[in-house]
C-alpha atoms as a PDB file:
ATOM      1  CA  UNK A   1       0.000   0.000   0.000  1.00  0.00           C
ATOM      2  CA  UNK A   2       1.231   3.374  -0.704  1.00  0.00           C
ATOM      3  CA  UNK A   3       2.065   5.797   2.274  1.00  0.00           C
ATOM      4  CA  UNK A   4       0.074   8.550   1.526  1.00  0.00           C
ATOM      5  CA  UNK A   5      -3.476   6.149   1.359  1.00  0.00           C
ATOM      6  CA  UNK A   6      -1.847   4.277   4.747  1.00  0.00           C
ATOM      7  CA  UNK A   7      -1.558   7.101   6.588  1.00  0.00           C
ATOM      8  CA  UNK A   8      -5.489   8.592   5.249  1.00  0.00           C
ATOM      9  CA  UNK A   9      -6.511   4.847   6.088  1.00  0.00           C
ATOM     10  CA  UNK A  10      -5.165   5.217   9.955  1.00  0.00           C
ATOM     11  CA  UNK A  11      -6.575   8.547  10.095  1.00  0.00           C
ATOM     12  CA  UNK A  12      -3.922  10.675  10.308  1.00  0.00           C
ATOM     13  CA  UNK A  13      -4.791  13.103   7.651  1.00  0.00           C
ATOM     14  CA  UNK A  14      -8.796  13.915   6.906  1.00  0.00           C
ATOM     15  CA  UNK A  15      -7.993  13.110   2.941  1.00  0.00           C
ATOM     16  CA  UNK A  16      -5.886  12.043   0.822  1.00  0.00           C
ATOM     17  CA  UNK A  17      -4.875  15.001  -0.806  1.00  0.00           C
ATOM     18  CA  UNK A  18      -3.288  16.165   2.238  1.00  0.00           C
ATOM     19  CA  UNK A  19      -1.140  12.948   3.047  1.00  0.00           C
ATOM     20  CA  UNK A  20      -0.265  13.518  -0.838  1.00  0.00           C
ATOM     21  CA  UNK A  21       0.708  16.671  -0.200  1.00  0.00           C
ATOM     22  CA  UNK A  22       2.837  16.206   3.281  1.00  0.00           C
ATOM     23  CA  UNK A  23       4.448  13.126   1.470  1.00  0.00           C
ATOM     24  CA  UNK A  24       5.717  16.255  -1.400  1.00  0.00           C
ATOM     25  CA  UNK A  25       6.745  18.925   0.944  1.00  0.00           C
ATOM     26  CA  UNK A  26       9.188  16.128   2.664  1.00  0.00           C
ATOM     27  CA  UNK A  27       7.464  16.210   5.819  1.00  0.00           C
ATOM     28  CA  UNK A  28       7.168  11.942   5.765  1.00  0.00           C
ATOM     29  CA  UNK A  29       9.948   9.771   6.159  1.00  0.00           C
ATOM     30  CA  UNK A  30      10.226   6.507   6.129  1.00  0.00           C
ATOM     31  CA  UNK A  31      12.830   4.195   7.776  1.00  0.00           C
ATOM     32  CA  UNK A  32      14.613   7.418   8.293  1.00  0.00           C
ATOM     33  CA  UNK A  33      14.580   8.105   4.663  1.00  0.00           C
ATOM     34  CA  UNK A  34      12.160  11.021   3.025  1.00  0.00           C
ATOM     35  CA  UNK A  35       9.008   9.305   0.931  1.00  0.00           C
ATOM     36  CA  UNK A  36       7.692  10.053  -1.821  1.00  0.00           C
ATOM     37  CA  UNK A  37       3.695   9.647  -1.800  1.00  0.00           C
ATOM     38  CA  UNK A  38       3.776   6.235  -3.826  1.00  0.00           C
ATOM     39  CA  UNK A  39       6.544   4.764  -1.677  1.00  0.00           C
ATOM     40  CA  UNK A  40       5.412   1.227  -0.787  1.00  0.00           C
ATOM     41  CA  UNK A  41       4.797   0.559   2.879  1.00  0.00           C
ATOM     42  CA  UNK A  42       5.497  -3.056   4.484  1.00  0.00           C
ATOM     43  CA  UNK A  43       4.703  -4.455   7.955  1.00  0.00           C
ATOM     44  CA  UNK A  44       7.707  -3.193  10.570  1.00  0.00           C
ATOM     45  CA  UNK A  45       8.286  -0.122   8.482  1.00  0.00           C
ATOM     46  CA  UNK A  46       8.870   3.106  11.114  1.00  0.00           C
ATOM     47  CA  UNK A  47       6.859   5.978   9.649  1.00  0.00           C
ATOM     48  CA  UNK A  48       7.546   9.601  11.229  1.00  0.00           C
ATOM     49  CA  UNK A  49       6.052  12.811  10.089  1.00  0.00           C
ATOM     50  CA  UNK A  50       4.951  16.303  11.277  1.00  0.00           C
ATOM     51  CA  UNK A  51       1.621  17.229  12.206  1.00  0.00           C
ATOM     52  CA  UNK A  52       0.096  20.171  14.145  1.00  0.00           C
ATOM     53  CA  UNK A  53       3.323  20.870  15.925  1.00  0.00           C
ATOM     54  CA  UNK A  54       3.646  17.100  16.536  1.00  0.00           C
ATOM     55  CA  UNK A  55       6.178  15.184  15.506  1.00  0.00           C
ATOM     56  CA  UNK A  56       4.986  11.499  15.067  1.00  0.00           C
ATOM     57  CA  UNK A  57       6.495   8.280  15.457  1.00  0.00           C
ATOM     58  CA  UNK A  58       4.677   5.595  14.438  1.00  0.00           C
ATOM     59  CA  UNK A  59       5.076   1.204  13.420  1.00  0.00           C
ATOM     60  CA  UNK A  60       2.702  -0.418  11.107  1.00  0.00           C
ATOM     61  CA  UNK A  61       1.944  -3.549  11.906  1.00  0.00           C
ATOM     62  CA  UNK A  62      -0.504  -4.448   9.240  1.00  0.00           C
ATOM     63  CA  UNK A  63      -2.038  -3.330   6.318  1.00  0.00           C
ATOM     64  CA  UNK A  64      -5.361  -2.064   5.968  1.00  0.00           C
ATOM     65  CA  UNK A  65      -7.774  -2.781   2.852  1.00  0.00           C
ATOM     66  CA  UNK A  66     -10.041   0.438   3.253  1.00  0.00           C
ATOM     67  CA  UNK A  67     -10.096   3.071   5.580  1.00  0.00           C
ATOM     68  CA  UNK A  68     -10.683   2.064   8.786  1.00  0.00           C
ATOM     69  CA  UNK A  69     -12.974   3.414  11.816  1.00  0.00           C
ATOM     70  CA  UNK A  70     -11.261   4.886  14.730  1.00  0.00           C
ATOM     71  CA  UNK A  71     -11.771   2.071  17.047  1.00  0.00           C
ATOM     72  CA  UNK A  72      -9.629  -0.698  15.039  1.00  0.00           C
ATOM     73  CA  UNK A  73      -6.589   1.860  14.318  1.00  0.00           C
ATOM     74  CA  UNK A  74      -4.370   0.328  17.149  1.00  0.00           C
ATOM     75  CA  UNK A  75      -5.034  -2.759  15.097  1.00  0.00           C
ATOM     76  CA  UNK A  76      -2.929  -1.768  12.093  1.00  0.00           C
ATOM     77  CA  UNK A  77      -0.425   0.938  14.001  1.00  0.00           C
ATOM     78  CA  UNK A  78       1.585   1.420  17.268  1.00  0.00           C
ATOM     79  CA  UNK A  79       2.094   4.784  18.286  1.00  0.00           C
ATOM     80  CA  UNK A  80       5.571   5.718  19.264  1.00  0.00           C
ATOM     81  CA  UNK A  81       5.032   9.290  20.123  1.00  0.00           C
ATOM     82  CA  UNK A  82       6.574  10.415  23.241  1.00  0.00           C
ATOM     83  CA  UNK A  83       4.207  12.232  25.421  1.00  0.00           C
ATOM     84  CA  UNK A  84       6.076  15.080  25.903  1.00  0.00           C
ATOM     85  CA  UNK A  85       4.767  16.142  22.416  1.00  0.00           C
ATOM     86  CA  UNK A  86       1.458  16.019  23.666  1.00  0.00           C
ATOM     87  CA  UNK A  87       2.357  17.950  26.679  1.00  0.00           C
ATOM     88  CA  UNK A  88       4.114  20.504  24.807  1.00  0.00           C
ATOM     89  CA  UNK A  89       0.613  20.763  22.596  1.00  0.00           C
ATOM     90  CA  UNK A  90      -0.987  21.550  25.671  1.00  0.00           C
ATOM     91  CA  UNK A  91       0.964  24.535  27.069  1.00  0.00           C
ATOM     92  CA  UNK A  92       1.365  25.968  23.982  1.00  0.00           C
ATOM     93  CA  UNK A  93      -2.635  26.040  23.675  1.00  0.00           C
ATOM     94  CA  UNK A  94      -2.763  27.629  27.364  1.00  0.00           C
ATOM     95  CA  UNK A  95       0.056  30.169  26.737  1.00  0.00           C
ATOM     96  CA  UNK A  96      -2.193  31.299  23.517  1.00  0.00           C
ATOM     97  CA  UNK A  97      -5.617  31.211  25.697  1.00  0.00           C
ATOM     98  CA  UNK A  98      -3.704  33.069  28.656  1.00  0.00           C
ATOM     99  CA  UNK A  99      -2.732  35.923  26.452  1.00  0.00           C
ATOM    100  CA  UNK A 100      -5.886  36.890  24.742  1.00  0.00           C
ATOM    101  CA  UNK A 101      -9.115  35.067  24.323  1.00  0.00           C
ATOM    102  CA  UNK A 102     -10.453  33.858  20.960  1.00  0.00           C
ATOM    103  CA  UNK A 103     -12.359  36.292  19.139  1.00  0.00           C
ATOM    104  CA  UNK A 104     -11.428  39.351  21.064  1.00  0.00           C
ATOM    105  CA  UNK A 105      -9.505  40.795  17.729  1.00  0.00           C
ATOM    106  CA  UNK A 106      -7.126  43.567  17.985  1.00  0.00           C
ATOM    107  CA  UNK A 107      -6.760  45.333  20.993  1.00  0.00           C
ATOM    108  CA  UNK A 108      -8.864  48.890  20.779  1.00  0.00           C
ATOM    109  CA  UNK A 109      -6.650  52.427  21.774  1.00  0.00           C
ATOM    110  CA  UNK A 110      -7.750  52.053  24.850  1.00  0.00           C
ATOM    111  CA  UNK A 111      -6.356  48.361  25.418  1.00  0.00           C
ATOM    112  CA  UNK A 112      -3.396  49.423  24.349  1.00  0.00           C
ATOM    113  CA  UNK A 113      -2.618  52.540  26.623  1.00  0.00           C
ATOM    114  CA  UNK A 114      -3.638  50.051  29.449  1.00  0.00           C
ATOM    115  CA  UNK A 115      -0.877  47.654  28.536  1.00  0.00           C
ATOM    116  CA  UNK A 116       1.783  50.868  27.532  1.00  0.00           C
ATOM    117  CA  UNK A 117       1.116  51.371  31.136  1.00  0.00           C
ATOM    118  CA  UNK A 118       1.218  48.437  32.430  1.00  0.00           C
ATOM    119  CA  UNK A 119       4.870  47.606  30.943  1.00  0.00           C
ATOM    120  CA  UNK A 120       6.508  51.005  32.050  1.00  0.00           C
ATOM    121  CA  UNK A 121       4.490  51.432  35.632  1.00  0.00           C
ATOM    122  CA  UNK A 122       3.669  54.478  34.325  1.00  0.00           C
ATOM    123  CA  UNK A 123       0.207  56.504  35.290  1.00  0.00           C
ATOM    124  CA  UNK A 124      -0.782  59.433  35.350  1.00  0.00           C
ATOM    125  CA  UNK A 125      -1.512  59.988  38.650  1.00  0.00           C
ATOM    126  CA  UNK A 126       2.644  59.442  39.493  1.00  0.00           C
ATOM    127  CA  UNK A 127       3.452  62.436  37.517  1.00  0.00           C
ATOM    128  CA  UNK A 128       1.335  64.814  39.334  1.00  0.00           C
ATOM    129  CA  UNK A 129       3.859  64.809  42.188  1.00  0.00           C
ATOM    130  CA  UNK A 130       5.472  68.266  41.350  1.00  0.00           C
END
């Protein structure tokens, strides 16, 4: 089976246009060794690509006919992804959240005088000591 339909067929990428196309910009190897999109995958092959910020490490240990549902994946894969990449994920998604919340936009004037004066602990009630 080809690696760009294996890799759509354990549900890694929504289509397979887009396992087509991270198989072209390099972003799949295979054995260590960059694939193309029609490079043949066997049984004990070590896939690792890129995905979302992940980097993933995974062994096939069979060969699917179709695509499969997401309950039998760990039947044709074993995931070799450390969990730190996971956990990375995670406070990356927090750090984002912390700063601003989704669908606030740009910060108005008035935002932005509030954090000029946060940053230099400057107000205007400080400069009324003379």
């Amino acid at each position: 089976m080809r690696i760009d339909k294996y890799l759509w067929c354990v549900r890694y990428y929504k289509t397979r246009n887009m396992a087509t196309e991270a198989c072209k910009k390099n972003q799949v190897t295979l054995n260590g060794n960059v694939a193309k999109p029609s490079k043949d995958i066997l049984p004990g092959d070590k896939i690792t690509f890129r995905r979302d910020q992940i980097t993933y490490i995974i062994k096939v240990l069979a060969v699917p006919d179709n695509r499969v549902g997401a309950k039998l994946v760990d039947l044709y894969r074993i995931d070799e992804t450390p969990a730190e990449a996971f956990e990375h994920l995670e406070m990356l998604k927090l750090s984002k959240a912390h700063y601003r919340k989704f669908g606030e936009g740009r910060p108005t004037k008035k935002d932005r005088r509030d954090l000029d004066d946060f940053e230099f602990g400057f107000n205007e009630e400080d400069n009324d000591t003379e």
